[in-house]
PDB file of N, CA and C in Angstrom:
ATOM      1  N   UNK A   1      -9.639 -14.306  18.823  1.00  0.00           N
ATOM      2  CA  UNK A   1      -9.863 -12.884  18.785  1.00  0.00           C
ATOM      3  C   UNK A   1     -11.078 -12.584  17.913  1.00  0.00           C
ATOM      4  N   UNK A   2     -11.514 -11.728  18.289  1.00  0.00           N
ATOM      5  CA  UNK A   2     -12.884 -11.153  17.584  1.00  0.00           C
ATOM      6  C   UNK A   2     -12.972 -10.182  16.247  1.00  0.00           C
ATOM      7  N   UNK A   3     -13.135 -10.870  15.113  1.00  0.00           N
ATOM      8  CA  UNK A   3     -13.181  -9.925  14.369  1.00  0.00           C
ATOM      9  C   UNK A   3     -13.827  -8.130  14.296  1.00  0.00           C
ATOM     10  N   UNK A   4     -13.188  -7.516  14.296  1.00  0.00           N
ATOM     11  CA  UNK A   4     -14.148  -6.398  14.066  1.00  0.00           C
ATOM     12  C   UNK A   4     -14.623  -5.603  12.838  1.00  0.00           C
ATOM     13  N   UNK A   5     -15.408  -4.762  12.380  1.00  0.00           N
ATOM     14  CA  UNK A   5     -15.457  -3.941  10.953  1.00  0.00           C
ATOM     15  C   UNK A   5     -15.765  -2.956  10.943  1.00  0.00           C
ATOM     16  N   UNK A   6     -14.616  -2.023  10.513  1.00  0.00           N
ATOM     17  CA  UNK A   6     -14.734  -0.717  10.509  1.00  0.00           C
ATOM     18  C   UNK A   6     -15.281   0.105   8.888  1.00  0.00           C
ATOM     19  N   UNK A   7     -15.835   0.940   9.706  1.00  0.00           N
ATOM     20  CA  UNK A   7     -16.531   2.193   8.286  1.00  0.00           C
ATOM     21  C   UNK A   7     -14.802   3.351   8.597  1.00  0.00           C
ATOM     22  N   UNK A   8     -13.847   3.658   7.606  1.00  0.00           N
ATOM     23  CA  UNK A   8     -12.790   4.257   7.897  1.00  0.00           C
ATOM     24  C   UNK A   8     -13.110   5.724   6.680  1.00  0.00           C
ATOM     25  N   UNK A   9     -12.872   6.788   7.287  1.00  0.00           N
ATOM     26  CA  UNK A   9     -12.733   7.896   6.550  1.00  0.00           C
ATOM     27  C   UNK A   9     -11.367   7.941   6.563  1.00  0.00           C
ATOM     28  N   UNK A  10     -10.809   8.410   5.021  1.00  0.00           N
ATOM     29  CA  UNK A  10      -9.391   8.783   4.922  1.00  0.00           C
ATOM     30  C   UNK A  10      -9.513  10.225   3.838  1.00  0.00           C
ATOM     31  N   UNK A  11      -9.351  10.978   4.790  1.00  0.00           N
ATOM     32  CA  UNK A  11      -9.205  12.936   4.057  1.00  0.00           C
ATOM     33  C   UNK A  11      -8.137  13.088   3.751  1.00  0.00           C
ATOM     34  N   UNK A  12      -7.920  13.704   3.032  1.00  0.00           N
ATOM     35  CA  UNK A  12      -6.768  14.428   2.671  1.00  0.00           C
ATOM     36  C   UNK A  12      -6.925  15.549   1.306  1.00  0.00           C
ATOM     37  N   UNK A  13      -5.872  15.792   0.964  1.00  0.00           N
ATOM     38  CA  UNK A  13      -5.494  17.347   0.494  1.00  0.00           C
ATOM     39  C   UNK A  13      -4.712  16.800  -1.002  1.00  0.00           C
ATOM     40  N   UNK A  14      -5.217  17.270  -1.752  1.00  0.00           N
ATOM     41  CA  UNK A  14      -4.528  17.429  -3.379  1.00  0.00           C
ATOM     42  C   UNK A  14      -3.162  17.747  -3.106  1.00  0.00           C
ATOM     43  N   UNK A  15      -2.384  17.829  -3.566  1.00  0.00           N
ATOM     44  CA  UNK A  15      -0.974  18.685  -3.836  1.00  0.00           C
ATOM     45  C   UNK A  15      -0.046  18.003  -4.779  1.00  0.00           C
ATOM     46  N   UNK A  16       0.579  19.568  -5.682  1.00  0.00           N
ATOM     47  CA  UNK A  16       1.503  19.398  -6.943  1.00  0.00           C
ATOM     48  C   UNK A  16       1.197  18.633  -7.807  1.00  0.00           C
ATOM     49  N   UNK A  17      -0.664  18.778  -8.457  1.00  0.00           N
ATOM     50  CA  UNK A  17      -1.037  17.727  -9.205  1.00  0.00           C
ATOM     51  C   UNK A  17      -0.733  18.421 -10.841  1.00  0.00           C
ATOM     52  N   UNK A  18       0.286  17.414 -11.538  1.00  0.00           N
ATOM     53  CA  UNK A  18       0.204  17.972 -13.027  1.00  0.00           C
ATOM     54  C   UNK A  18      -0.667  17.789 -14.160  1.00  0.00           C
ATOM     55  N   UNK A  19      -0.528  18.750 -14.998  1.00  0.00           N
ATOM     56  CA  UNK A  19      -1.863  18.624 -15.775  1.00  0.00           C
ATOM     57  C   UNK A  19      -2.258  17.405 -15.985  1.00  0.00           C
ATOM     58  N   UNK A  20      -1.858  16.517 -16.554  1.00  0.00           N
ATOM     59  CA  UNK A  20      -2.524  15.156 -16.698  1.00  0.00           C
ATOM     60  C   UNK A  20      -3.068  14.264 -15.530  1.00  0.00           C
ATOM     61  N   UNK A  21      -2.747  14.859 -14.475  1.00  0.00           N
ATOM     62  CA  UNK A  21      -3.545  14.348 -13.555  1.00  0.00           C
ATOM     63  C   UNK A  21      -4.875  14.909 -13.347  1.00  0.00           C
ATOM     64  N   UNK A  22      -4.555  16.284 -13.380  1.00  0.00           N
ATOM     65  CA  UNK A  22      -5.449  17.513 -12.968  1.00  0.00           C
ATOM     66  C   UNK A  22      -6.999  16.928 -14.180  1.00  0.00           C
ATOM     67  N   UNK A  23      -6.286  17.154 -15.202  1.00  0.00           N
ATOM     68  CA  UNK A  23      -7.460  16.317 -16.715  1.00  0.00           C
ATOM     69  C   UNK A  23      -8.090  15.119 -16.192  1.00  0.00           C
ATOM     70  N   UNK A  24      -7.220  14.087 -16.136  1.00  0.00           N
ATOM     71  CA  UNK A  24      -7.729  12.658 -15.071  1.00  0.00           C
ATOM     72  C   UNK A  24      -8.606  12.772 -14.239  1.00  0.00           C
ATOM     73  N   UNK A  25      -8.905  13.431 -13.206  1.00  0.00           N
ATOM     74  CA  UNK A  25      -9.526  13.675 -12.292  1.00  0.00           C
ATOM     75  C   UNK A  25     -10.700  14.594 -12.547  1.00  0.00           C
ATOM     76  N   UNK A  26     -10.711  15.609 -13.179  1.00  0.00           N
ATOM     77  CA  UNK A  26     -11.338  16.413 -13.590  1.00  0.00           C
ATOM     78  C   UNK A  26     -12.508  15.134 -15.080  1.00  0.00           C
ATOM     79  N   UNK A  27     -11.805  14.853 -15.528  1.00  0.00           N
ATOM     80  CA  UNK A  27     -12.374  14.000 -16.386  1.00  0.00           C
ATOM     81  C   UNK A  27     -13.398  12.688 -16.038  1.00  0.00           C
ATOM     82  N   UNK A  28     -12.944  12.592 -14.287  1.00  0.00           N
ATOM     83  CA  UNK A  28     -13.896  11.408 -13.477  1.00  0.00           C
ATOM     84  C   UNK A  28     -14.702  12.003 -12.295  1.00  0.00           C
ATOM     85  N   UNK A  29     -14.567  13.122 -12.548  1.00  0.00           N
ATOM     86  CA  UNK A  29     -15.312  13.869 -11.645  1.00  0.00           C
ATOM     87  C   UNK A  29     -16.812  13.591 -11.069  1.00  0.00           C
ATOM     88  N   UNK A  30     -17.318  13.531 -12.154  1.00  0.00           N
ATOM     89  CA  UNK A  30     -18.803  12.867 -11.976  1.00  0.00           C
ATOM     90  C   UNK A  30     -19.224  11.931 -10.850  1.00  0.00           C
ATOM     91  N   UNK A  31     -17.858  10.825 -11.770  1.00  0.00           N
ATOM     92  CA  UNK A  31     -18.287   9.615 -11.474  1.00  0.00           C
ATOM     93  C   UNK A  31     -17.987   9.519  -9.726  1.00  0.00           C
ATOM     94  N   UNK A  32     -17.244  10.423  -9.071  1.00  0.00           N
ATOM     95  CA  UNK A  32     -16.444  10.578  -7.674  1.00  0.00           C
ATOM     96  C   UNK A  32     -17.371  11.709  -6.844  1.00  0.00           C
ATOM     97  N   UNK A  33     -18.286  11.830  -7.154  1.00  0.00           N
ATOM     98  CA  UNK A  33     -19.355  12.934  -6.613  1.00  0.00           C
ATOM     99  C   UNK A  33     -19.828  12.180  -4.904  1.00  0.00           C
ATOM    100  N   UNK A  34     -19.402  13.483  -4.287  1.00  0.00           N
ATOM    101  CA  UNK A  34     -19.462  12.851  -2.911  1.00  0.00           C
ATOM    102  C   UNK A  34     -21.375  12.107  -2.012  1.00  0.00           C
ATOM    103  N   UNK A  35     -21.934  12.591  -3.194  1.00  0.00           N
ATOM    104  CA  UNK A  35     -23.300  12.359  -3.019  1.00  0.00           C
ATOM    105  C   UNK A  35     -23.735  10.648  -3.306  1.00  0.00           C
ATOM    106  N   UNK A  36     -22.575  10.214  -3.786  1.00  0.00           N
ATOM    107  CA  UNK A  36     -22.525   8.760  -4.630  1.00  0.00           C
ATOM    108  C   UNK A  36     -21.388   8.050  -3.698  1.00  0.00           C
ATOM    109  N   UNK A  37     -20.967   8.082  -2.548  1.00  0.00           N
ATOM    110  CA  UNK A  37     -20.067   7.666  -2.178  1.00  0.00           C
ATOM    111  C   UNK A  37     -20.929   6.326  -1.071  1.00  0.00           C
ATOM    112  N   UNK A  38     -20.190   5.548  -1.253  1.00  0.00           N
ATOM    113  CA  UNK A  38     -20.207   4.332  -0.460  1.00  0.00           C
ATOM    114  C   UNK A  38     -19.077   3.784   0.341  1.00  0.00           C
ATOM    115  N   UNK A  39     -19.024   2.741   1.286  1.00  0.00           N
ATOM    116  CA  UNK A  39     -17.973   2.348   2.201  1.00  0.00           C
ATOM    117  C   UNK A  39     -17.766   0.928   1.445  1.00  0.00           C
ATOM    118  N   UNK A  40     -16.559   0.935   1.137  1.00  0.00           N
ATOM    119  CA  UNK A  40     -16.426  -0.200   0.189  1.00  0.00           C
ATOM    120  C   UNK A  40     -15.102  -1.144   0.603  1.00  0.00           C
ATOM    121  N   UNK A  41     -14.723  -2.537   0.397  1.00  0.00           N
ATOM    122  CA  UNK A  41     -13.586  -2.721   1.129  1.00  0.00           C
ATOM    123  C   UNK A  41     -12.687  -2.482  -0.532  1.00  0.00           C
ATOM    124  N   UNK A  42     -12.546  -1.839  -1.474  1.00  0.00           N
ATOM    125  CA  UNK A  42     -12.016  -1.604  -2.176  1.00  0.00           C
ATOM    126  C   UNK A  42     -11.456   0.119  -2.442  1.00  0.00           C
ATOM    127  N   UNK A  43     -12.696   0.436  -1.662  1.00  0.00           N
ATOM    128  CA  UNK A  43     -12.819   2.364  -1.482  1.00  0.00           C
ATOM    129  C   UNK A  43     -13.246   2.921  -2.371  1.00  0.00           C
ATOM    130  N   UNK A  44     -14.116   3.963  -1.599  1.00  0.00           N
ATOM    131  CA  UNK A  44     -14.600   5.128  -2.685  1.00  0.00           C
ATOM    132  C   UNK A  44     -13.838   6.754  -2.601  1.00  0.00           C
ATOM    133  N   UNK A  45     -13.401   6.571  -4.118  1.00  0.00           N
ATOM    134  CA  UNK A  45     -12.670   8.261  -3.672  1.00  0.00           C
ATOM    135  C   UNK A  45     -13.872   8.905  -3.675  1.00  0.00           C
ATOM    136  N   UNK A  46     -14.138  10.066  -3.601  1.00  0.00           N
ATOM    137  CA  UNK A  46     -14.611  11.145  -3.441  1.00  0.00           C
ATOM    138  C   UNK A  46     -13.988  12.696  -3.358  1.00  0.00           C
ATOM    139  N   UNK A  47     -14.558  13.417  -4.267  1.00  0.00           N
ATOM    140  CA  UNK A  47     -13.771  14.586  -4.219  1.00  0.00           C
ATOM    141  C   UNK A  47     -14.690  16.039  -5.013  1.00  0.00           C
ATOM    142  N   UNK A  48     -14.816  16.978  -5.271  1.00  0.00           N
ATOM    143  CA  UNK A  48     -15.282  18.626  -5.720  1.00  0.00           C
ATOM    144  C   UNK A  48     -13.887  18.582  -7.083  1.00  0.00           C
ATOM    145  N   UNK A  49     -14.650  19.015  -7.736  1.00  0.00           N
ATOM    146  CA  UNK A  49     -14.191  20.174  -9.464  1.00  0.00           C
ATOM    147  C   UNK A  49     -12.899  20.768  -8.935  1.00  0.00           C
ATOM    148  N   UNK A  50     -13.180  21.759  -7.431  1.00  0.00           N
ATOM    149  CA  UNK A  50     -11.910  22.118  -7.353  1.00  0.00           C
ATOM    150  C   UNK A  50     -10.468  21.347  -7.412  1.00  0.00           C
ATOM    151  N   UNK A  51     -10.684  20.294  -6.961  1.00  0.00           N
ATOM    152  CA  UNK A  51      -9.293  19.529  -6.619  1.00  0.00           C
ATOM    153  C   UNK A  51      -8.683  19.717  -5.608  1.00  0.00           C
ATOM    154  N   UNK A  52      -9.167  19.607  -4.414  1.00  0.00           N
ATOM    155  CA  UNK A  52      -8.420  20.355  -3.154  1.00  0.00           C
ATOM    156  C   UNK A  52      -8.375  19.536  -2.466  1.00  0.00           C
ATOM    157  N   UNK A  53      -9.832  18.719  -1.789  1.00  0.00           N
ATOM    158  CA  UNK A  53      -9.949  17.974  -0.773  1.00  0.00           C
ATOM    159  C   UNK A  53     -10.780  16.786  -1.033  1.00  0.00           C
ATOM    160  N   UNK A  54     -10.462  15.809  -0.943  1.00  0.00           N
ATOM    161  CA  UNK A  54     -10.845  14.388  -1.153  1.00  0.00           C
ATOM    162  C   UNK A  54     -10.862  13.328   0.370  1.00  0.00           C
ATOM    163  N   UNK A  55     -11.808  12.697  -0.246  1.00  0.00           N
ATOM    164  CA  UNK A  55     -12.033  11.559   0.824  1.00  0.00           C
ATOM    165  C   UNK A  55     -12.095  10.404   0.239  1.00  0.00           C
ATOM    166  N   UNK A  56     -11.865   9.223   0.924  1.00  0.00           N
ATOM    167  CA  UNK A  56     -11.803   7.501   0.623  1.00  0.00           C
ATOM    168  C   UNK A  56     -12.778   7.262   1.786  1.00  0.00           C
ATOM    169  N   UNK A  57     -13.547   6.021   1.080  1.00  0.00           N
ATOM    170  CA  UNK A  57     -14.416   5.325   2.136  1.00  0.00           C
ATOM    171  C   UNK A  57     -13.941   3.840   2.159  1.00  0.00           C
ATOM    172  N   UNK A  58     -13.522   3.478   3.560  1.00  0.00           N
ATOM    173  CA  UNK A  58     -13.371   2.153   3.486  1.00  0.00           C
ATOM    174  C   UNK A  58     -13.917   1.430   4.555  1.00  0.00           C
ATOM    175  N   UNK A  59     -14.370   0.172   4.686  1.00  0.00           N
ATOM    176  CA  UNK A  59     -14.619  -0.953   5.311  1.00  0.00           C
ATOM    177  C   UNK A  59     -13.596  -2.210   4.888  1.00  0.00           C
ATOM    178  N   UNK A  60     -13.150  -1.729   6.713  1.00  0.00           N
ATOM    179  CA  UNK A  60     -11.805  -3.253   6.785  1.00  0.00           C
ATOM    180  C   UNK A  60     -12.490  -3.826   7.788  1.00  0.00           C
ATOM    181  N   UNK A  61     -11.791  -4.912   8.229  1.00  0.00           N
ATOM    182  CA  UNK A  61     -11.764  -5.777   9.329  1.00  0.00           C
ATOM    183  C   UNK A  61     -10.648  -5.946  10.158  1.00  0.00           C
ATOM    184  N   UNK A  62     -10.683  -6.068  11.443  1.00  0.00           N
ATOM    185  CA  UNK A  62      -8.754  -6.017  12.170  1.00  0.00           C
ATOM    186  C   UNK A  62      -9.448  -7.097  13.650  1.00  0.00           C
ATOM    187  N   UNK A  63      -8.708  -6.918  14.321  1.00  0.00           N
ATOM    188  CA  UNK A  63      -8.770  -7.761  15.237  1.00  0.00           C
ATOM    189  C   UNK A  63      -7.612  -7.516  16.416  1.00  0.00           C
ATOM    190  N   UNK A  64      -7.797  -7.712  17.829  1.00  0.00           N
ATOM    191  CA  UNK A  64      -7.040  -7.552  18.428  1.00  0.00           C
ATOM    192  C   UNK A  64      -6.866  -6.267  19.527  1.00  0.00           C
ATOM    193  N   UNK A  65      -6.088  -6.151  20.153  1.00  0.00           N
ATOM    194  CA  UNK A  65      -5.972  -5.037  21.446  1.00  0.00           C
ATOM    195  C   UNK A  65      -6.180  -3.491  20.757  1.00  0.00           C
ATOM    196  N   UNK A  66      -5.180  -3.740  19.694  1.00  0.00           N
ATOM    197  CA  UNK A  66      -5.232  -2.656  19.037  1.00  0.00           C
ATOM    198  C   UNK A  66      -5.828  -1.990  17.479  1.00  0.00           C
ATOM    199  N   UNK A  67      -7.329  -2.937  17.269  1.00  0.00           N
ATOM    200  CA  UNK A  67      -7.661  -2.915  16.262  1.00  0.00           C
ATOM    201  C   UNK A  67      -8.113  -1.548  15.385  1.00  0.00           C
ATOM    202  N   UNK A  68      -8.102  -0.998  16.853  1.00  0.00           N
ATOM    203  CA  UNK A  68      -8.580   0.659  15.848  1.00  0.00           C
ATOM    204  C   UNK A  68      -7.520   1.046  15.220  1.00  0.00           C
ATOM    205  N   UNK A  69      -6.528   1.133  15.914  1.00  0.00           N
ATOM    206  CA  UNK A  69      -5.497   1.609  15.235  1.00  0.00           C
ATOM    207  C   UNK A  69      -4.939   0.943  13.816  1.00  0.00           C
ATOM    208  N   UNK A  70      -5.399  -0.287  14.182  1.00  0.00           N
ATOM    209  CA  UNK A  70      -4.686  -1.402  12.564  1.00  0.00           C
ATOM    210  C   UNK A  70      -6.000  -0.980  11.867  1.00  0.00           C
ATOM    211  N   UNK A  71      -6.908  -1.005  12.233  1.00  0.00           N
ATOM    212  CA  UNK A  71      -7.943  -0.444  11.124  1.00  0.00           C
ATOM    213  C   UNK A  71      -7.861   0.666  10.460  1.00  0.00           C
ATOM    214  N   UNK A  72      -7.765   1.536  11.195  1.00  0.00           N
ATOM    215  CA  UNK A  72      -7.394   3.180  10.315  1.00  0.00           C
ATOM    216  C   UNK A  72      -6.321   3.083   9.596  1.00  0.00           C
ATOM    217  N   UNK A  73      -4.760   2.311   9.799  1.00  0.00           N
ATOM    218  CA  UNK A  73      -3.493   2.185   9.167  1.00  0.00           C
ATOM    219  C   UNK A  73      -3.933   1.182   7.951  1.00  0.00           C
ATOM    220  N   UNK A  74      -4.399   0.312   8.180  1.00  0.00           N
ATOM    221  CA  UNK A  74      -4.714  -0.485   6.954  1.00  0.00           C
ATOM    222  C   UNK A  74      -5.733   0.902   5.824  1.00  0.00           C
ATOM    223  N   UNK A  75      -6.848   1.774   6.035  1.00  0.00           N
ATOM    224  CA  UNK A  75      -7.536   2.233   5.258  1.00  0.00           C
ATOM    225  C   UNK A  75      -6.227   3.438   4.463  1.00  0.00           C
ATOM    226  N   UNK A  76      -5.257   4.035   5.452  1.00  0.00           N
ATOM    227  CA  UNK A  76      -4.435   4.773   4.894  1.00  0.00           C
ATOM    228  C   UNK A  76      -3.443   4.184   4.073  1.00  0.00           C
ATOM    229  N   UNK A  77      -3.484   3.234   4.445  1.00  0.00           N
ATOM    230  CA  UNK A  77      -2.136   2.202   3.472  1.00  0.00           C
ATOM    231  C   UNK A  77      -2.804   2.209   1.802  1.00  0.00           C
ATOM    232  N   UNK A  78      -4.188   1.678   1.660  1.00  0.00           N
ATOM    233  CA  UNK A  78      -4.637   1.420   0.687  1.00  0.00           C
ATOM    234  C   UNK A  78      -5.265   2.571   0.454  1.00  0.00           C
ATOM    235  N   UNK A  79      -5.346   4.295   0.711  1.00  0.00           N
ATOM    236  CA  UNK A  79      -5.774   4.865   0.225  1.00  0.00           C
ATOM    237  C   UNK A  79      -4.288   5.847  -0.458  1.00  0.00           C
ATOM    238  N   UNK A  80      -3.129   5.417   0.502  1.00  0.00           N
ATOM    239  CA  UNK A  80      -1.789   6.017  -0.283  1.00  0.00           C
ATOM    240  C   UNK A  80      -1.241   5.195  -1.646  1.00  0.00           C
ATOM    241  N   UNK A  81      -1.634   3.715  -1.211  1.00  0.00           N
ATOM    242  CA  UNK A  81      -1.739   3.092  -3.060  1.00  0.00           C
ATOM    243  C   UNK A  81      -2.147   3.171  -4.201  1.00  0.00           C
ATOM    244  N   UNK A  82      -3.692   3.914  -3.849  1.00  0.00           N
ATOM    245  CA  UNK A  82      -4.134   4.033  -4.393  1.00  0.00           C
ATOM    246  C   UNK A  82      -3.846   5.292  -5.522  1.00  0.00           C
ATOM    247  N   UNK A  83      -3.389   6.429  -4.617  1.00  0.00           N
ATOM    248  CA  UNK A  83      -2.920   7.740  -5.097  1.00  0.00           C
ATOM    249  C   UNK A  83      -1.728   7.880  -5.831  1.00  0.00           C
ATOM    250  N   UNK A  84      -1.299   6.544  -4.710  1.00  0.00           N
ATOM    251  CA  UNK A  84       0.131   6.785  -5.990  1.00  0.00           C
ATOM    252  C   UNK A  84      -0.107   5.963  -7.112  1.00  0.00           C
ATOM    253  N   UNK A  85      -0.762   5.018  -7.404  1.00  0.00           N
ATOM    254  CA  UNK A  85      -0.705   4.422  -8.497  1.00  0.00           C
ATOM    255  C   UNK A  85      -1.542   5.464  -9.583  1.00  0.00           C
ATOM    256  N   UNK A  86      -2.659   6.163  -9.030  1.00  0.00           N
ATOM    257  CA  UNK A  86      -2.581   7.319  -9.972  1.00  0.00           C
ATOM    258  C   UNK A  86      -1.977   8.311 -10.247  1.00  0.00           C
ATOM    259  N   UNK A  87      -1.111   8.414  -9.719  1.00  0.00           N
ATOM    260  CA  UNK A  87       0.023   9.716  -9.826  1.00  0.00           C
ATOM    261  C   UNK A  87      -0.684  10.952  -9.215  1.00  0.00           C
ATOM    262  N   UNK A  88      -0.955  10.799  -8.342  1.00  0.00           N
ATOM    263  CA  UNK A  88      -1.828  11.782  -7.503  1.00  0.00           C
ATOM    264  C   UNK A  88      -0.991  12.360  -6.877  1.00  0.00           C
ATOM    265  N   UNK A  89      -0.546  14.054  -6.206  1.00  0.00           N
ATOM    266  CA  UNK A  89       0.217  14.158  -5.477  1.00  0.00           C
ATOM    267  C   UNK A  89      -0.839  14.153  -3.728  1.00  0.00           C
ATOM    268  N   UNK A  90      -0.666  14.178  -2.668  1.00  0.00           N
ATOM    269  CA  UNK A  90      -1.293  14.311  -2.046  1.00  0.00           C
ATOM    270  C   UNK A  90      -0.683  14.728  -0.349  1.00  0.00           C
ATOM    271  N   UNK A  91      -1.211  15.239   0.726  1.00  0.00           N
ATOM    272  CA  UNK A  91      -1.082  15.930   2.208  1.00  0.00           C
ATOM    273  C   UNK A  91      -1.872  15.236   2.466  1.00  0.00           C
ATOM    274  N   UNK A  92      -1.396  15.772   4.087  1.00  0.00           N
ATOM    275  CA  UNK A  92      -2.251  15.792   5.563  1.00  0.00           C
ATOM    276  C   UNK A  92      -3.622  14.830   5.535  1.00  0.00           C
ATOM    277  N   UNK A  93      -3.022  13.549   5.307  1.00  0.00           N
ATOM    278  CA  UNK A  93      -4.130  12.700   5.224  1.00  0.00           C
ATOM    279  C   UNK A  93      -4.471  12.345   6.815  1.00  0.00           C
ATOM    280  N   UNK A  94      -5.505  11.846   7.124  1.00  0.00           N
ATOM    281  CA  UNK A  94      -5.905  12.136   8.494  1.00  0.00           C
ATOM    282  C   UNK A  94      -7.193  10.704   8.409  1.00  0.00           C
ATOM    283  N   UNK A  95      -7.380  10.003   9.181  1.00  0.00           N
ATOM    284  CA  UNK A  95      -8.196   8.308   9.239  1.00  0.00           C
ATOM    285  C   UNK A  95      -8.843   8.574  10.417  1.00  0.00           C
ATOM    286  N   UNK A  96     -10.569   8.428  10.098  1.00  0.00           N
ATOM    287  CA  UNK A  96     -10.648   8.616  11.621  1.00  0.00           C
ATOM    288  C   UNK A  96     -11.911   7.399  11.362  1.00  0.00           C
ATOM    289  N   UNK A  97     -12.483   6.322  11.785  1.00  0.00           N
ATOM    290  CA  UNK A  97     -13.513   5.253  11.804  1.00  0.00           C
ATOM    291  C   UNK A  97     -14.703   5.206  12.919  1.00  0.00           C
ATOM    292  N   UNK A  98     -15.178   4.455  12.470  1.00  0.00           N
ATOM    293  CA  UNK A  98     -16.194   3.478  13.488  1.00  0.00           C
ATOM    294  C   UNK A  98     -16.641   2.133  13.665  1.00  0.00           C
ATOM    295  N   UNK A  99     -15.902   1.718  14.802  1.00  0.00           N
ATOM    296  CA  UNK A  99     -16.714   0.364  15.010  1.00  0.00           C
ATOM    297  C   UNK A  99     -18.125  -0.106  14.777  1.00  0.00           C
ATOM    298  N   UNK A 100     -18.339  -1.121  13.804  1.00  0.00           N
ATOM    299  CA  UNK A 100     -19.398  -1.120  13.148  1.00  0.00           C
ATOM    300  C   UNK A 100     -20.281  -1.901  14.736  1.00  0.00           C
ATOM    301  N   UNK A 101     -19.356  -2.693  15.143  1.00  0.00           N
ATOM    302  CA  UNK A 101     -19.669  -3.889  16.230  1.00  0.00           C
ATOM    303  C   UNK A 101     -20.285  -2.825  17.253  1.00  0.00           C
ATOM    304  N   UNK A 102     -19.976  -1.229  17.420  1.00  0.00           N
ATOM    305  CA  UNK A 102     -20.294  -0.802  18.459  1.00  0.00           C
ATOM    306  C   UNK A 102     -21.591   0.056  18.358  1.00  0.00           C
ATOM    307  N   UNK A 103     -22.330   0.188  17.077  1.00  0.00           N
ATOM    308  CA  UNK A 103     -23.065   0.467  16.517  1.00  0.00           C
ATOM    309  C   UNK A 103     -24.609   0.210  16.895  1.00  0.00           C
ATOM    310  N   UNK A 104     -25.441   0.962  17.620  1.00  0.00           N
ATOM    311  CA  UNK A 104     -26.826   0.350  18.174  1.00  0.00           C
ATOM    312  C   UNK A 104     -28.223   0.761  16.969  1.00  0.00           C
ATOM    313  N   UNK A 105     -28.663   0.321  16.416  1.00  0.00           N
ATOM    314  CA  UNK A 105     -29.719  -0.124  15.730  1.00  0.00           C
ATOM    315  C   UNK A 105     -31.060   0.325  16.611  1.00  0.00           C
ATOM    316  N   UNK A 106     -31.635   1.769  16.160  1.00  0.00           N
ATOM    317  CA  UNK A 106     -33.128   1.538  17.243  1.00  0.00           C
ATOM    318  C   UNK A 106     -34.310   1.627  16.058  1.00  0.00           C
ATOM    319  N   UNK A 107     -35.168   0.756  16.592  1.00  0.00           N
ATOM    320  CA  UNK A 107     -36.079   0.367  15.738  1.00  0.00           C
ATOM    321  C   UNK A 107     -37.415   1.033  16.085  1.00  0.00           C
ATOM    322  N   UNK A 108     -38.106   1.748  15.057  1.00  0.00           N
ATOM    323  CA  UNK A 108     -39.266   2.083  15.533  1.00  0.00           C
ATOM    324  C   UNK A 108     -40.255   1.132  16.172  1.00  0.00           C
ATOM    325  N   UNK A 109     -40.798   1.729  17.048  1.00  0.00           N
ATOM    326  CA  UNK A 109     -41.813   1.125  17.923  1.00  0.00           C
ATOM    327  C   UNK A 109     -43.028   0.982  17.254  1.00  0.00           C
ATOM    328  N   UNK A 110     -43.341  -0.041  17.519  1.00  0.00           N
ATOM    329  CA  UNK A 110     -45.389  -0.297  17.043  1.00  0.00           C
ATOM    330  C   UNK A 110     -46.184   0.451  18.127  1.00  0.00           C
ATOM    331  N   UNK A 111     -47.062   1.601  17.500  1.00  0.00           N
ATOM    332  CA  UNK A 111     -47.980   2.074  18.580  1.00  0.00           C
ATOM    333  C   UNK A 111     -49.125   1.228  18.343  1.00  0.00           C
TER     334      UNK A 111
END
């Protein structure tokens, strides 16, 4: 089977975050500035001051009939670990990718 590698967006929505989270986050804010975000196979959060709506960037690999689908489930798996291990509350997370393999490259022409 053919490996494949996906670029995976994982969105989602803040919710019931308590102050010490709210501080936490607010306190790494900077460093999570969506202007600084990369596709990482570890992930990049990304998120606004407000605290509302956040994104993860990931690059997996899957394989198989149904790799899109194991690709997006694998980026949500490790972006719900991630949240909970910070005590994050979080919604309506939503994975949507791209096959990197399907990806065409056009190169400027020499005049």
């Amino acid at each position: 089977m053919t490996q494949r590698t996906y670029r995976i967006l994982v969105k989602g929505r803040f919710d019931a975050l308590d102050d010490d989270a709210r501080a936490r986050l607010l306190a790494a804010a900077d460093e999570h500035d969506p202007l600084l975000a990369a596709f990482t196979e570890e992930g990049t959060l990304t998120y606004s001051r407000e605290l509302r709506h956040f994104t993860f960037r990931y690059v997996v690999t899957a394989s198989g009939e149904d790799a899109d689908r194991e690709a997006r489930q694998q980026a949500v798996d490790k972006a719900v670990a991630a949240l909970r291990a910070g005590g994050y509350g979080y919604r309506d997370l939503n994975a949507t990718g791209t096959d990197m393999t399907e990806v065409r490259i056009r190169r400027k022409q020499r005049r």
